[in-house]
C-alpha atoms as a PDB file:
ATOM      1  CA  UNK A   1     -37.600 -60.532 -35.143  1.00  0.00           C
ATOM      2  CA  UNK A   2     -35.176 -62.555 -36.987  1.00  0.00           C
ATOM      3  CA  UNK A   3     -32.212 -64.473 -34.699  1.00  0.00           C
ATOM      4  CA  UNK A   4     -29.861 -64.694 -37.607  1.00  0.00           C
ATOM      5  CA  UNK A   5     -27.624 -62.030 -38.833  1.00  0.00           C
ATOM      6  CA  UNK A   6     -27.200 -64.460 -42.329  1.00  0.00           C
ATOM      7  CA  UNK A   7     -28.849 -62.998 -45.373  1.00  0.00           C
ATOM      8  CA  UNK A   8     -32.252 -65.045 -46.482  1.00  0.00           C
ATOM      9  CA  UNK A   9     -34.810 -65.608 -47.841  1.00  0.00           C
ATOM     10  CA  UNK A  10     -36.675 -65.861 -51.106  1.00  0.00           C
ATOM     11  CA  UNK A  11     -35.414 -61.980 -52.700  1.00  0.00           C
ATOM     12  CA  UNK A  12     -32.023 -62.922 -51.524  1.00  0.00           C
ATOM     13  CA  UNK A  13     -32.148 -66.283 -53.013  1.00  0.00           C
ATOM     14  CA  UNK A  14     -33.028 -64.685 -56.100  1.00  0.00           C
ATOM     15  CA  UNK A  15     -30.706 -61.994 -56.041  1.00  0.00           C
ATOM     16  CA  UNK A  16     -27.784 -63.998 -54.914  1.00  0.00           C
ATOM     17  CA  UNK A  17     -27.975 -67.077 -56.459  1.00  0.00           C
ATOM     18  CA  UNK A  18     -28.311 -66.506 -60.139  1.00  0.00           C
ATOM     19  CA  UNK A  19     -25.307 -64.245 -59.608  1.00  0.00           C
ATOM     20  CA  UNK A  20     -22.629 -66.477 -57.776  1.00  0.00           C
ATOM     21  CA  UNK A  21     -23.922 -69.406 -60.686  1.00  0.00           C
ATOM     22  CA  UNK A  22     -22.917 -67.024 -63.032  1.00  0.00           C
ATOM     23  CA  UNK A  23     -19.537 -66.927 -61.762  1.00  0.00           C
ATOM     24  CA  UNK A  24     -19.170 -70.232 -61.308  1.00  0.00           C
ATOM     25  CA  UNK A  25     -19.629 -70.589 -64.957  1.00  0.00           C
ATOM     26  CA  UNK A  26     -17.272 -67.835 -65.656  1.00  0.00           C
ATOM     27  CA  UNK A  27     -14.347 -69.464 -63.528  1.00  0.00           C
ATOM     28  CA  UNK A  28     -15.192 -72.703 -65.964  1.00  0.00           C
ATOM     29  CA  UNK A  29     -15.308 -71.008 -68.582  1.00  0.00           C
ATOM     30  CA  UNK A  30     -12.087 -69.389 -68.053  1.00  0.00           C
ATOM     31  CA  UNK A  31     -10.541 -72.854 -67.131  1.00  0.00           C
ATOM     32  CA  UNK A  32     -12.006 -74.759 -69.520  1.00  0.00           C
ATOM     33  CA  UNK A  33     -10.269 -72.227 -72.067  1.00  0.00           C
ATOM     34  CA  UNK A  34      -6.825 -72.284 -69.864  1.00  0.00           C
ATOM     35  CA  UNK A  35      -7.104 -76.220 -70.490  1.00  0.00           C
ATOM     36  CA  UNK A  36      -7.731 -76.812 -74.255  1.00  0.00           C
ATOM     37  CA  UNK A  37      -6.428 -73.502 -75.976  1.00  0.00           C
ATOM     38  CA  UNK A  38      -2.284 -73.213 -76.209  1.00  0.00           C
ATOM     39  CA  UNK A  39      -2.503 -69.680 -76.803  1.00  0.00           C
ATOM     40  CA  UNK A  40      -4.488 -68.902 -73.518  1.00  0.00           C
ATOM     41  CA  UNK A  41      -2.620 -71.230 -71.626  1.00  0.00           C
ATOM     42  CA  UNK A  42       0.340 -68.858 -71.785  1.00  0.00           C
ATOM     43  CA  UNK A  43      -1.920 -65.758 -70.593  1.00  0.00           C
ATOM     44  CA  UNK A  44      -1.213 -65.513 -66.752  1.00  0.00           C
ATOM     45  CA  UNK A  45      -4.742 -66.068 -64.570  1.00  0.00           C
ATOM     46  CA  UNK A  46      -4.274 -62.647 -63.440  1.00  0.00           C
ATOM     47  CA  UNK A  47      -5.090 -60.823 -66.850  1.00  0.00           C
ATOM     48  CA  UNK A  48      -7.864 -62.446 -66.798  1.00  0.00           C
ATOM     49  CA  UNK A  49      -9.552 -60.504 -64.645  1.00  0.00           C
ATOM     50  CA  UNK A  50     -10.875 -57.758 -66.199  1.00  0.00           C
ATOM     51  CA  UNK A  51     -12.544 -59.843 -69.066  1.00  0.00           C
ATOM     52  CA  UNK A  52     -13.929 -62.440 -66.216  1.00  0.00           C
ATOM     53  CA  UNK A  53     -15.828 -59.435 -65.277  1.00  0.00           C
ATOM     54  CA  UNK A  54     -17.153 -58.544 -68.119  1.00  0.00           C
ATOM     55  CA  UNK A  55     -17.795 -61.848 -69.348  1.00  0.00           C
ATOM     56  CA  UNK A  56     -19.634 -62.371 -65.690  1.00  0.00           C
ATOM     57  CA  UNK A  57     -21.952 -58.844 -66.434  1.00  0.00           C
ATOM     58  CA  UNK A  58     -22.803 -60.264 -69.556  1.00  0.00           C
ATOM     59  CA  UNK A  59     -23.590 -63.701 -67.818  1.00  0.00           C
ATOM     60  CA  UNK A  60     -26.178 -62.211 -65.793  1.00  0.00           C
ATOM     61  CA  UNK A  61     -28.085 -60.807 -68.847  1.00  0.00           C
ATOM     62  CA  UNK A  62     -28.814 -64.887 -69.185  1.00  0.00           C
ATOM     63  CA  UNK A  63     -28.565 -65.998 -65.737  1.00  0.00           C
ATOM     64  CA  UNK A  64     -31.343 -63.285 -64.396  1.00  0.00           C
ATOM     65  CA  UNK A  65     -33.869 -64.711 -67.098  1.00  0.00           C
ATOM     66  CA  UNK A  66     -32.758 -67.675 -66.746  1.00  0.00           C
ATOM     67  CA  UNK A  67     -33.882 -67.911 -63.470  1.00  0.00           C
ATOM     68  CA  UNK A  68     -37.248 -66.280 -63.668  1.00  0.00           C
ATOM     69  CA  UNK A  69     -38.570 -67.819 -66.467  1.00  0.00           C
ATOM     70  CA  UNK A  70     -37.216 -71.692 -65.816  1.00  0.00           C
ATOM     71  CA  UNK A  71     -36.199 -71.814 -62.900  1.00  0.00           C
ATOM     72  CA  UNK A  72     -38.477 -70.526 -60.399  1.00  0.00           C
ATOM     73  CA  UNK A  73     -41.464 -72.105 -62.144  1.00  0.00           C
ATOM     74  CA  UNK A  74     -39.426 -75.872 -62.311  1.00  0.00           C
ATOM     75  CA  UNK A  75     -38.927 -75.110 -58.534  1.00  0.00           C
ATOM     76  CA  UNK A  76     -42.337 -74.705 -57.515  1.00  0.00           C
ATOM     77  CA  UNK A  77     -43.236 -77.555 -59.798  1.00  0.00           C
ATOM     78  CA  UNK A  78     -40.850 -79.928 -58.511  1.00  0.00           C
ATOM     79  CA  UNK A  79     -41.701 -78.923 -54.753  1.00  0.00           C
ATOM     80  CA  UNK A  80     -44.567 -79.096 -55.052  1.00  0.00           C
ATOM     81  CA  UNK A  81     -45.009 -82.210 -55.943  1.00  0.00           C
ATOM     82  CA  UNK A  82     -42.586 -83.421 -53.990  1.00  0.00           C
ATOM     83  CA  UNK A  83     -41.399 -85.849 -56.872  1.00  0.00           C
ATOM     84  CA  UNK A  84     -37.589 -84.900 -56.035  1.00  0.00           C
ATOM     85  CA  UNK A  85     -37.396 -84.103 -52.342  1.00  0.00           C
ATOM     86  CA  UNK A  86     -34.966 -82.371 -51.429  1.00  0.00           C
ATOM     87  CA  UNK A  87     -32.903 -82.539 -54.795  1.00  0.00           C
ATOM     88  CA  UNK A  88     -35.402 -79.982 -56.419  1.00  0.00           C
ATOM     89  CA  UNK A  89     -33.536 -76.800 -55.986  1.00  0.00           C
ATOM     90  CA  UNK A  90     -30.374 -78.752 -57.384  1.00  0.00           C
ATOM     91  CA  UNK A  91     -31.919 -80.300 -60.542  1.00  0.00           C
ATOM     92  CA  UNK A  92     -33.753 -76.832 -61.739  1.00  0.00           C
ATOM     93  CA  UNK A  93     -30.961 -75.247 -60.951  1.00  0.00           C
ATOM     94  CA  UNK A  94     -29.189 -77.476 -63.273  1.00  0.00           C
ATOM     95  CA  UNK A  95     -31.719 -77.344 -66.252  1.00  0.00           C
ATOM     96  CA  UNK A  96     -31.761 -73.343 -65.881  1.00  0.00           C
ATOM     97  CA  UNK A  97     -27.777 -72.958 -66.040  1.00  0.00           C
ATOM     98  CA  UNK A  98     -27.607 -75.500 -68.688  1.00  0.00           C
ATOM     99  CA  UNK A  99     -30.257 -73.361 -70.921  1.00  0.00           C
ATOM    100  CA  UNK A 100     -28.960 -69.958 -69.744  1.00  0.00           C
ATOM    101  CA  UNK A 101     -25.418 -71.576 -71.254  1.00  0.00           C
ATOM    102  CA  UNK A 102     -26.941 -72.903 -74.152  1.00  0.00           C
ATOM    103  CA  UNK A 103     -28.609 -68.988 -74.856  1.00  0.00           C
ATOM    104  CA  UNK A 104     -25.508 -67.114 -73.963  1.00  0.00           C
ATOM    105  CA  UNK A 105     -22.941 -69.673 -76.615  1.00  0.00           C
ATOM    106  CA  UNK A 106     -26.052 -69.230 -79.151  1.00  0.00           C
ATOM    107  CA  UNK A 107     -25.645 -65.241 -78.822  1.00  0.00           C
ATOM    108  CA  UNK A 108     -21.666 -66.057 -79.476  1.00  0.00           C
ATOM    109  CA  UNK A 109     -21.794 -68.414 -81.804  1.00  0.00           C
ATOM    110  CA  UNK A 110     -25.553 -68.137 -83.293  1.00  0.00           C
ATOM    111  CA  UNK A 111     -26.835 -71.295 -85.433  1.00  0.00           C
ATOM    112  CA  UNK A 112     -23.055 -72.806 -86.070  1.00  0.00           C
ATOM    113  CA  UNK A 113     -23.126 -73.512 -82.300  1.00  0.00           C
ATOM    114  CA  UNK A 114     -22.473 -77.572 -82.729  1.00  0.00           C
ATOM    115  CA  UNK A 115     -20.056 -76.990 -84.994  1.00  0.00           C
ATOM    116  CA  UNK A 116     -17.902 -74.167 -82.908  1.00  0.00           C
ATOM    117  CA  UNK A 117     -18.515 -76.403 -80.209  1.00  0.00           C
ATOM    118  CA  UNK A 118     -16.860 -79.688 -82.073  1.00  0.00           C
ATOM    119  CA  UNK A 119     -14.193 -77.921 -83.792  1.00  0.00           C
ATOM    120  CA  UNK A 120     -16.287 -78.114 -87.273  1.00  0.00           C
ATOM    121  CA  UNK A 121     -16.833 -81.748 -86.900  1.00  0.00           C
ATOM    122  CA  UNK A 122     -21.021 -82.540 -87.259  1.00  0.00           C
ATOM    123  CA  UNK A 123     -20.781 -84.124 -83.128  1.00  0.00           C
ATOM    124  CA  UNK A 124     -22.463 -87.167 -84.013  1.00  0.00           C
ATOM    125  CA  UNK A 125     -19.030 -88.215 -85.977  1.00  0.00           C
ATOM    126  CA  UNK A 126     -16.654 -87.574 -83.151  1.00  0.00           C
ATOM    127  CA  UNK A 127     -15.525 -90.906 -81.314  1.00  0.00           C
ATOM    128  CA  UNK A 128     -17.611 -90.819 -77.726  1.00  0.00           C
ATOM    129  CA  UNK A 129     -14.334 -88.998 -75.784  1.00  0.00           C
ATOM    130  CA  UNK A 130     -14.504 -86.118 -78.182  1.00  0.00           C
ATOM    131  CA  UNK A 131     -17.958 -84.976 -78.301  1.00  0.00           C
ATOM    132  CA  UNK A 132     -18.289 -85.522 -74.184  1.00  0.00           C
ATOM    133  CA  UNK A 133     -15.128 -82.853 -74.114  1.00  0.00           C
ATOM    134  CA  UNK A 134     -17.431 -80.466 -76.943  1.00  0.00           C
ATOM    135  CA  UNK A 135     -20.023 -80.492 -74.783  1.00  0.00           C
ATOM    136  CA  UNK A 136     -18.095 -79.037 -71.625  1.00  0.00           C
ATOM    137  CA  UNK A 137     -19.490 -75.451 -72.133  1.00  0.00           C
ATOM    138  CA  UNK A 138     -22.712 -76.369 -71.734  1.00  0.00           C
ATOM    139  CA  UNK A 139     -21.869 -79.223 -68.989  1.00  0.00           C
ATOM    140  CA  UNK A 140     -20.524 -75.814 -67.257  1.00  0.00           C
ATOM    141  CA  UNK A 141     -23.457 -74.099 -67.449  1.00  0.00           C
ATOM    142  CA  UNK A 142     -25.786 -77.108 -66.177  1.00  0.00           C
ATOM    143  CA  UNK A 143     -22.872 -77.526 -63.079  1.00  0.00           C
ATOM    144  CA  UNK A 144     -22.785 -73.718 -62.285  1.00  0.00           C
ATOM    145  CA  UNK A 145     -26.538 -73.682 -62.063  1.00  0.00           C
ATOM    146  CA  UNK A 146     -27.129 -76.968 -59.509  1.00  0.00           C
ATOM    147  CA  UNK A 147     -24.622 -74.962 -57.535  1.00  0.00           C
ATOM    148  CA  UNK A 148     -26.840 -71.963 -57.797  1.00  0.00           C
ATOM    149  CA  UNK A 149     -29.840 -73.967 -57.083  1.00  0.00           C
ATOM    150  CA  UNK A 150     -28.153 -75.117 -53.914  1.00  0.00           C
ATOM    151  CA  UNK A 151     -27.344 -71.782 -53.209  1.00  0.00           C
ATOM    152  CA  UNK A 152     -31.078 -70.695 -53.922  1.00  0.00           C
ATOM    153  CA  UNK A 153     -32.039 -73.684 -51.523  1.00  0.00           C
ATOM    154  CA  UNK A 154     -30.421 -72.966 -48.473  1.00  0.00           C
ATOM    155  CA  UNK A 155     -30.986 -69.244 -49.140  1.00  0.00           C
ATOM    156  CA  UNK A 156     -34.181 -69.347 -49.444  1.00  0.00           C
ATOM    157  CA  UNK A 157     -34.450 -71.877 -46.311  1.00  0.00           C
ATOM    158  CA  UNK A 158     -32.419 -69.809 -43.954  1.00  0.00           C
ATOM    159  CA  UNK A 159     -35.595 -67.175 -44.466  1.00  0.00           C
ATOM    160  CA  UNK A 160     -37.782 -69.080 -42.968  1.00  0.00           C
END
């Protein structure tokens, strides 16, 4: 019999995790726009409710995958061989959010990703500043996934 009242364990870890990543990136997402576009900078936070959650539903079509096919397998890898300790959970997690990112701009923006990303400037032209803030979508997605992977860890560890 379990002591703990605390969901765990590996099918919670991968139910739960890939989710609340998901809406981490969502809540960037939604800042990040709040931050560089004028005209959404006027919108009050509250409207955007309704398209966070849609934009969230249509995160997990990439943060599911994302999870099951790089995630999980650059896991067990990395566990087991123990090359990153106990920073394994945080750096797939990482590499899975940044790809599921990567896949879910690509789907938005399909092959003139760099450029929708740079404002239509090819990124290796933009002085260093400039091309670090064109790459905060996918810096997002890479953040909102170590989080996940944490999640995932201590999920997954509180099932044991």
């Amino acid at each position: 019999m379990r002591g703990s009242a605390h969901p765990g364990g590996m099918l919670a870890a991968i139910i739960i995790a890939p989710a609340f990543a998901a809406f981490l990136a969502v809540l960037g997402l939604i800042a990040h726009l709040q931050m560089t576009d004028p005209a959404a900078a006027e919108v009050p936070l509250a409207e955007y409710a309704s398209m966070g959650l849609s934009v969230w539903i249509s995160g997990l079509m990439f943060a599911y995958p994302a999870a099951f096919l790089i995630f999980l397998p650059l896991w067990l890898v990395l566990k087991g061989v123990r090359l990153w300790g106990g920073f394994t959970a945080l750096l797939a997690g990482g590499v899975a959010g940044l790809i599921a990112m990567m896949a879910y701009l690509y789907r938005i923006y399909g092959s003139g990703l760099e450029l929708e990303l740079t404002g239509g400037i090819p990124l290796g032209e933009l002085p260093l500043m400039q091309s670090l803030i064109s790459l905060a979508l996918p810096l997002i997605g890479a953040a909102s996934g170590a989080v996940g992977g944490l999640v995932f860890s201590s999920l997954e560890r509180a099932g044991r």
